[in-house]
N, C-alpha and C. Protein backbone atom coordinates (compact mmCIF):
# COMPACT_ATOMS: atom_id res chain seq x y z
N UNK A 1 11.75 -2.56 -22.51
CA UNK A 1 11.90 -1.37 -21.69
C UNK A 1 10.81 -0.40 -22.10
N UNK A 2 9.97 0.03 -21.18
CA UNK A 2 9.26 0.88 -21.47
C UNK A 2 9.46 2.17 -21.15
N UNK A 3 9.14 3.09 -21.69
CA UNK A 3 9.52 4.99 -21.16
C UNK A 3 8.51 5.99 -20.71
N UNK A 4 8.39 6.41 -20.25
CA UNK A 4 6.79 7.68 -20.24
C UNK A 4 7.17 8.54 -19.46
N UNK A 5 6.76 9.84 -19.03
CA UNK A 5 7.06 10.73 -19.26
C UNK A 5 5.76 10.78 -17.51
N UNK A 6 6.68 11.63 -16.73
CA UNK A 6 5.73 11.56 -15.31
C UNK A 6 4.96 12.76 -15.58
N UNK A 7 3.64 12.73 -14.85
CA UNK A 7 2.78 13.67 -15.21
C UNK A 7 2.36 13.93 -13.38
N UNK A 8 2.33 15.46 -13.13
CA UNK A 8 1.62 15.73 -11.88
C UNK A 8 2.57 15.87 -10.78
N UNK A 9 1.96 16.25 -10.17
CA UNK A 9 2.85 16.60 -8.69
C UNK A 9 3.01 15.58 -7.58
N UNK A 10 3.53 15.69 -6.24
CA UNK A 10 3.24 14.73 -5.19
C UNK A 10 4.58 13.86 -5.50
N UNK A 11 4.90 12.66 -4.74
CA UNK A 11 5.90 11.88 -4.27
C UNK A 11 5.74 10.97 -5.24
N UNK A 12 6.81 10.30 -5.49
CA UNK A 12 6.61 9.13 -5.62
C UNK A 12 6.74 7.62 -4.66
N UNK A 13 5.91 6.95 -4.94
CA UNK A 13 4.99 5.70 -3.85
C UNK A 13 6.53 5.38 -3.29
N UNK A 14 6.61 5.62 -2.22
CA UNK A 14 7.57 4.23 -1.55
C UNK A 14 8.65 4.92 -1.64
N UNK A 15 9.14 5.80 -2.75
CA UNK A 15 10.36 6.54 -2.65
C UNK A 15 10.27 7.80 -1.44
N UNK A 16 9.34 8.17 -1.71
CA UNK A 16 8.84 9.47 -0.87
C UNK A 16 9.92 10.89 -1.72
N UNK A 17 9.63 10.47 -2.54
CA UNK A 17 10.80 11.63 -3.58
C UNK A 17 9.59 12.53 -4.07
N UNK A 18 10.22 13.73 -4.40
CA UNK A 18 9.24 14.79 -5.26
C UNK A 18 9.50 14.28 -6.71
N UNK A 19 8.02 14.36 -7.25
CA UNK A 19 7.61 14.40 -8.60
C UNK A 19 8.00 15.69 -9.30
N UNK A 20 9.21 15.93 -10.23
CA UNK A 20 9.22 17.32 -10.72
C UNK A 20 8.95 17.47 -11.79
N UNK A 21 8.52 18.40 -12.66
CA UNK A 21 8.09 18.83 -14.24
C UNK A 21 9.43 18.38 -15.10
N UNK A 22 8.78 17.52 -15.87
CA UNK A 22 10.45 16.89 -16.95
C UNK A 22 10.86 15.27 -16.63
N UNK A 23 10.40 14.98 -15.16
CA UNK A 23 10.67 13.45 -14.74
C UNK A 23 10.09 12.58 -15.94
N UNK A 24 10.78 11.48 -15.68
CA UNK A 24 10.80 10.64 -16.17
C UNK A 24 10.73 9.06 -15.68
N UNK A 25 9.83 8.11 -16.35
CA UNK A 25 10.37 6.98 -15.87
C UNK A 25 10.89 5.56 -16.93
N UNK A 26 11.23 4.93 -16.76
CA UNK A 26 11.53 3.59 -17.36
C UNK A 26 11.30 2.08 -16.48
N UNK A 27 10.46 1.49 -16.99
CA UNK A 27 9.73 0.25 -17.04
C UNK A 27 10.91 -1.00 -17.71
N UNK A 28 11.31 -1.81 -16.84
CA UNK A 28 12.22 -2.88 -17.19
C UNK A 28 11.41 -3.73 -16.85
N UNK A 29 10.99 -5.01 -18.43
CA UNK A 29 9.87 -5.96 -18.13
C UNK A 29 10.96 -7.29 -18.79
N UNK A 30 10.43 -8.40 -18.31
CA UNK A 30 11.38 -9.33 -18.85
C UNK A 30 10.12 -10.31 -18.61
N UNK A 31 9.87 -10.91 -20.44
CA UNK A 31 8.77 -12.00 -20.22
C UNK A 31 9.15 -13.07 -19.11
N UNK A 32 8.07 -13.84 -17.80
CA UNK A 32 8.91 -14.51 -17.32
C UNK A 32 8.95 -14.57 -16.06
N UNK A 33 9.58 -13.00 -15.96
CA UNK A 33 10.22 -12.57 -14.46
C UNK A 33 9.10 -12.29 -13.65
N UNK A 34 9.54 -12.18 -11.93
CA UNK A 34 8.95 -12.49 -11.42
C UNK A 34 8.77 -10.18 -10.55
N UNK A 35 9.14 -9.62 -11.39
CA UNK A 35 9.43 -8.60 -10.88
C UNK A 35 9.40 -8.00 -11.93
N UNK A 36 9.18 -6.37 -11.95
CA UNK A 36 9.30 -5.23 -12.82
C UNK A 36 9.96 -4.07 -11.96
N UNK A 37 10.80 -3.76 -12.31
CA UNK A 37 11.54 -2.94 -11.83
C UNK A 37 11.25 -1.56 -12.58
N UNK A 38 10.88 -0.26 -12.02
CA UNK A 38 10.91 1.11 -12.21
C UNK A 38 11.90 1.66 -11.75
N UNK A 39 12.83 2.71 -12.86
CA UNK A 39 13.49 3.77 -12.55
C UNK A 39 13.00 5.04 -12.79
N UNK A 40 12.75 5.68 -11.88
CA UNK A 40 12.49 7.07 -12.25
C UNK A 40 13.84 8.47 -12.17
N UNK A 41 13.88 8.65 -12.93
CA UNK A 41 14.58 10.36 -13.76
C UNK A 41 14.48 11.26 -13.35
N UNK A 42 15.16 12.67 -13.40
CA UNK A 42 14.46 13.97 -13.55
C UNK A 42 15.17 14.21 -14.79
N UNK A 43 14.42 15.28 -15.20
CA UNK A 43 14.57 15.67 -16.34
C UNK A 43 16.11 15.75 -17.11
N UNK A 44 17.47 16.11 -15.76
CA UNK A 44 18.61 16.05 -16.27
C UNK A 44 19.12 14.57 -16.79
N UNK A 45 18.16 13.65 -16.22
CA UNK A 45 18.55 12.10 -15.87
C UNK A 45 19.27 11.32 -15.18
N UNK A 46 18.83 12.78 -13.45
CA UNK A 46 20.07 12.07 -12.77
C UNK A 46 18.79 11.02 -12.18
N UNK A 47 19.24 9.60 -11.54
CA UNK A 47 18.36 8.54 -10.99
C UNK A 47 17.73 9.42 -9.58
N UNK A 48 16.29 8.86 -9.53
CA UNK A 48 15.46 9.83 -8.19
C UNK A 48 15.59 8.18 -7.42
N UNK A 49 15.49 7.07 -8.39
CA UNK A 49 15.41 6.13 -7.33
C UNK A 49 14.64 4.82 -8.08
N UNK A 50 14.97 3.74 -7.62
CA UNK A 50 13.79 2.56 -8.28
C UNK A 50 12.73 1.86 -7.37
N UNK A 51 11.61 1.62 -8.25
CA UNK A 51 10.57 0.23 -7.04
C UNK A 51 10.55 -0.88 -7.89
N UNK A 52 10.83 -1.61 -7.13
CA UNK A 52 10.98 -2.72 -7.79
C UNK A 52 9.22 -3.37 -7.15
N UNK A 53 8.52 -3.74 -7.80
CA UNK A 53 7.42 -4.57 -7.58
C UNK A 53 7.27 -6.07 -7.70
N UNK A 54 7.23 -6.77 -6.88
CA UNK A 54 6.96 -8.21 -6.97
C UNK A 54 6.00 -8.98 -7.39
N UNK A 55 5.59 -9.68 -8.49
CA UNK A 55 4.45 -10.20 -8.79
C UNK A 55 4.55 -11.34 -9.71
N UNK A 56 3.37 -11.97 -10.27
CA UNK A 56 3.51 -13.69 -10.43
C UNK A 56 4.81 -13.22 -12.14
N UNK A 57 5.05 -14.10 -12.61
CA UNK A 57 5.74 -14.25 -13.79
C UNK A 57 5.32 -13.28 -14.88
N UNK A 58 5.82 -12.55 -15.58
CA UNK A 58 5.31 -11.85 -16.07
C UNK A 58 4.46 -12.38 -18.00
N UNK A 59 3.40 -12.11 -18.58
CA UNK A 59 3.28 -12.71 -19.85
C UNK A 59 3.30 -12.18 -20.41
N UNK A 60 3.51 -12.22 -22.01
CA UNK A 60 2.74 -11.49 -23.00
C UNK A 60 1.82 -11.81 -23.98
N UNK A 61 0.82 -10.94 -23.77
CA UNK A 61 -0.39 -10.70 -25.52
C UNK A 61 -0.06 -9.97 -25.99
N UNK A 62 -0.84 -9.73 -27.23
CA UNK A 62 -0.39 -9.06 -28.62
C UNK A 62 -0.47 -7.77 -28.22
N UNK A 63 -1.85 -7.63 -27.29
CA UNK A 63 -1.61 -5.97 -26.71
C UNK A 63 -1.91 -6.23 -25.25
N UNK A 64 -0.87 -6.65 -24.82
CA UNK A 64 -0.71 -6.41 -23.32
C UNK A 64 0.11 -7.23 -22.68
N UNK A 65 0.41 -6.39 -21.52
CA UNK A 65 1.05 -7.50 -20.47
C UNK A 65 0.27 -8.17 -19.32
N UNK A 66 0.41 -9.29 -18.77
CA UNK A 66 -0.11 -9.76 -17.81
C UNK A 66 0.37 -10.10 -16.82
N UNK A 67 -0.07 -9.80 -15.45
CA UNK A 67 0.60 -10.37 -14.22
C UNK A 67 -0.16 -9.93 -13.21
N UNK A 68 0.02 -10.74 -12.10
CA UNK A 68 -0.87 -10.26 -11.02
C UNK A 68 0.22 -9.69 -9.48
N UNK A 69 -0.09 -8.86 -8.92
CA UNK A 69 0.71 -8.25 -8.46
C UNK A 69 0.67 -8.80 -7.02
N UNK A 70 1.78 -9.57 -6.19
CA UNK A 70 1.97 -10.10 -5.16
C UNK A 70 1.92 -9.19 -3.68
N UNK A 71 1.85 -8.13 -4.11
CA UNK A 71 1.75 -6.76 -2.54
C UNK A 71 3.23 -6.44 -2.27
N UNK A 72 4.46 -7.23 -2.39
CA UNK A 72 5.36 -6.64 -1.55
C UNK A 72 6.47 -5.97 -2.87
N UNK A 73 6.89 -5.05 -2.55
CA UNK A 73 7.72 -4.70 -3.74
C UNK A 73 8.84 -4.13 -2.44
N UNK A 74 9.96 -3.62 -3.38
CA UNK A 74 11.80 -2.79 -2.89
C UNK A 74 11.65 -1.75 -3.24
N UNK A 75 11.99 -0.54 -2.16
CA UNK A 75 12.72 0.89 -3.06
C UNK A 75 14.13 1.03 -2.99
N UNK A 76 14.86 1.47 -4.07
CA UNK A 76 16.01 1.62 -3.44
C UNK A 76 16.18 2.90 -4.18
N UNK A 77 17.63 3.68 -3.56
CA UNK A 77 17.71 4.89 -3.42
C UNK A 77 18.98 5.12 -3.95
N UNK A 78 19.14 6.10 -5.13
CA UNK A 78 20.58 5.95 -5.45
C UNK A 78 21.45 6.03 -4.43
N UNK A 79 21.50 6.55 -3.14
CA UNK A 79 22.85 6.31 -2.55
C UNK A 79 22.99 5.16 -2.15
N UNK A 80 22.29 3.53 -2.72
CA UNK A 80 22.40 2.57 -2.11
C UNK A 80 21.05 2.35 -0.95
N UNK A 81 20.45 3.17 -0.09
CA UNK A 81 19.89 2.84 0.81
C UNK A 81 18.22 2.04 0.24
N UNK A 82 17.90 0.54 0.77
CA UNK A 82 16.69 0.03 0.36
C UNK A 82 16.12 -0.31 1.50
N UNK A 83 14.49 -0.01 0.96
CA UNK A 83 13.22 -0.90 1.77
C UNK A 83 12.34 -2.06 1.14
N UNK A 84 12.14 -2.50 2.05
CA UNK A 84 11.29 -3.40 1.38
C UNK A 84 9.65 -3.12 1.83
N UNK A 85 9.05 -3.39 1.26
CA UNK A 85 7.38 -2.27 1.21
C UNK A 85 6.72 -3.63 1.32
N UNK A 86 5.70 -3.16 2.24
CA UNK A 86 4.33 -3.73 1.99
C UNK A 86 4.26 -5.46 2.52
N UNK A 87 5.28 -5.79 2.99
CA UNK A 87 5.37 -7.18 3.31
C UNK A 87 4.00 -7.79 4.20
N UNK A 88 3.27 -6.74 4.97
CA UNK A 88 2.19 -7.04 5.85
C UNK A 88 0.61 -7.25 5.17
N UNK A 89 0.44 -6.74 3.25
CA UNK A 89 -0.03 -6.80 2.78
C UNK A 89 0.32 -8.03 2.10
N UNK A 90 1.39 -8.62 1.65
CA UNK A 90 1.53 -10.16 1.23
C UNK A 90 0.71 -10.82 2.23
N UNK A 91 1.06 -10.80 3.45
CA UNK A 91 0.55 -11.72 4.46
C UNK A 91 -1.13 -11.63 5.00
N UNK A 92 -1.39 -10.76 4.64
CA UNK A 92 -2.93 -10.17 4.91
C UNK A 92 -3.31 -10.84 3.38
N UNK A 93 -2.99 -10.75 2.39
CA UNK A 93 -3.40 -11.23 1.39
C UNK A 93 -3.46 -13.04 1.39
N UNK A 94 -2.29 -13.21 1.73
CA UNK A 94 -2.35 -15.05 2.03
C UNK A 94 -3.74 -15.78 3.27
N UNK A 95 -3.52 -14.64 4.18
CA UNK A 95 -4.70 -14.93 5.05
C UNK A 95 -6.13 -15.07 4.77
N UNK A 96 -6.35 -14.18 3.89
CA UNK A 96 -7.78 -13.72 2.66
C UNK A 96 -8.02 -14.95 1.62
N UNK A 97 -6.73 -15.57 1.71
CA UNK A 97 -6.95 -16.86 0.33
C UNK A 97 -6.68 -16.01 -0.56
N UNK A 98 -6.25 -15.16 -1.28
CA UNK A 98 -5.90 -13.99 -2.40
C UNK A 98 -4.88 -14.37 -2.94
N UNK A 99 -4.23 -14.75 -2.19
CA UNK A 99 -2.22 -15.58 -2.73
C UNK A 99 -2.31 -16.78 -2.24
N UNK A 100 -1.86 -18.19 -2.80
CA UNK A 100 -1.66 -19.13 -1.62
C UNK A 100 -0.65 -19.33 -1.22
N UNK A 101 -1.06 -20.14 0.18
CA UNK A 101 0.26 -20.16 1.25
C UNK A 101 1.44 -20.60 0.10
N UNK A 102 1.40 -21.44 -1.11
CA UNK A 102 2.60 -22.59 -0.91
C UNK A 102 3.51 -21.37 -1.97
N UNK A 103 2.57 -20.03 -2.24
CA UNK A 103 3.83 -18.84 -2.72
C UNK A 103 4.73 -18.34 -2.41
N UNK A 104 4.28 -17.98 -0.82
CA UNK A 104 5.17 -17.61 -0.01
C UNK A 104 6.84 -17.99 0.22
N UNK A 105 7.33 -19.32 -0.11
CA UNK A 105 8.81 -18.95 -0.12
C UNK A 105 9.24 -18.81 -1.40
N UNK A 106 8.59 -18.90 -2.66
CA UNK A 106 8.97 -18.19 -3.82
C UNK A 106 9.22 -16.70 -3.70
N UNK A 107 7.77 -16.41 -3.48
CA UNK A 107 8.26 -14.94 -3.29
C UNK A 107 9.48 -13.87 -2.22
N UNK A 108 9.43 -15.02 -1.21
CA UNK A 108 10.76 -14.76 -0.43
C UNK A 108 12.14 -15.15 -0.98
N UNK A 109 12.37 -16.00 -1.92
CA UNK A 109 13.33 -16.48 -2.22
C UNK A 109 13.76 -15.39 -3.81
N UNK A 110 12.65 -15.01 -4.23
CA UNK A 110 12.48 -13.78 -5.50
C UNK A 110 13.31 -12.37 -4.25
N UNK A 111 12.39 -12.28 -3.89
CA UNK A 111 12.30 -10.96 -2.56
C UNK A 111 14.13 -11.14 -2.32
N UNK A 112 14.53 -12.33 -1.35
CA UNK A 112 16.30 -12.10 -1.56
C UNK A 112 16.92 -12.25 -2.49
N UNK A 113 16.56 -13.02 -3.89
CA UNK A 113 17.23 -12.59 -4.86
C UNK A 113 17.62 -10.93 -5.38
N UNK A 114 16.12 -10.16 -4.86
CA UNK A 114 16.32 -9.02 -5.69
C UNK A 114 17.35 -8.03 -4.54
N UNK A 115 17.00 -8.42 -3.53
CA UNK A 115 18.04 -7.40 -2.18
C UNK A 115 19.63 -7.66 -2.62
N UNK A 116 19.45 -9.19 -2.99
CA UNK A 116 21.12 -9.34 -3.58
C UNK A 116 21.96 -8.84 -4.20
N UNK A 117 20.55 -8.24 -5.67
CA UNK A 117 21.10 -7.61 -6.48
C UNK A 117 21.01 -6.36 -6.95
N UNK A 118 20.67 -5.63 -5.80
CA UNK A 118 19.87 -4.36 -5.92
C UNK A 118 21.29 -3.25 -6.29
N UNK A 119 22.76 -3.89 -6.15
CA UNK A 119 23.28 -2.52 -6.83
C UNK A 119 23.03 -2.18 -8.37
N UNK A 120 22.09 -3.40 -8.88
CA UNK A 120 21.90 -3.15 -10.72
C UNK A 120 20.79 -2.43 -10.80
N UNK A 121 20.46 -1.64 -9.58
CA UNK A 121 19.21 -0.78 -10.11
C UNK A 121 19.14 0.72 -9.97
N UNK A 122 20.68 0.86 -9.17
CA UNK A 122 20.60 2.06 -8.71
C UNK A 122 21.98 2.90 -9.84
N UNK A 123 21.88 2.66 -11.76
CA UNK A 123 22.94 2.81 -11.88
C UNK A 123 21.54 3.58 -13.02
């Protein structure tokens, strides 16, 4: 789990939430997985909301993480309400040769795993 501390003004991506002085976020990484999930805070620590980002398996080095990021990620919203982002950029990317085709129902089959389980992100 990683922590840091939001810096600056403006929305956050995909949530369309305000960035306020004191936010916060947390980074849930699991060597492996095929996703990293962000929660972001405000300062009291009530939840503003998560993105979940989709991308290849995640690795680790001694100083770093590795993964390459697939285009489509989830927001979801503590009252429950989710999107799913960017799906037209997966497919613009497969077209480019950037992803190959034979990813595509992994990442769809990742993609409904995570809609399945999206009430574990909004807690």
């Amino acid at each position: 789990r990683l922590h840091r501390p939001v810096n600056g003004g403006g929305l956050y991506d995909g949530l369309k939430v305000e960035k306020s002085p004191g936010d916060y976020a947390t980074t849930e990484v699991r060597i492996g997985e095929w996703y990293l999930a962000t929660r972001y805070f405000s300062r009291e620590g009530i939840l503003k909301g998560t993105y979940v980002n989709v991308n290849t398996p995640v690795e680790l080095y001694p100083d770093r993480l590795r993964y390459v990021d697939l285009e489509a990620d989830i927001c979801i919203w503590p009252n429950g309400d989710i999107r799913v982002l960017d799906m037209r950029y997966l497919k613009e990317a497969v077209a480019e040769g950037l992803i190959n085709n034979s990813l595509l129902p992994v990442i769809q089959q990742k993609m409904d795993d995570l809609l399945k389980e999206k009430e574990a992100y909004t807690i």
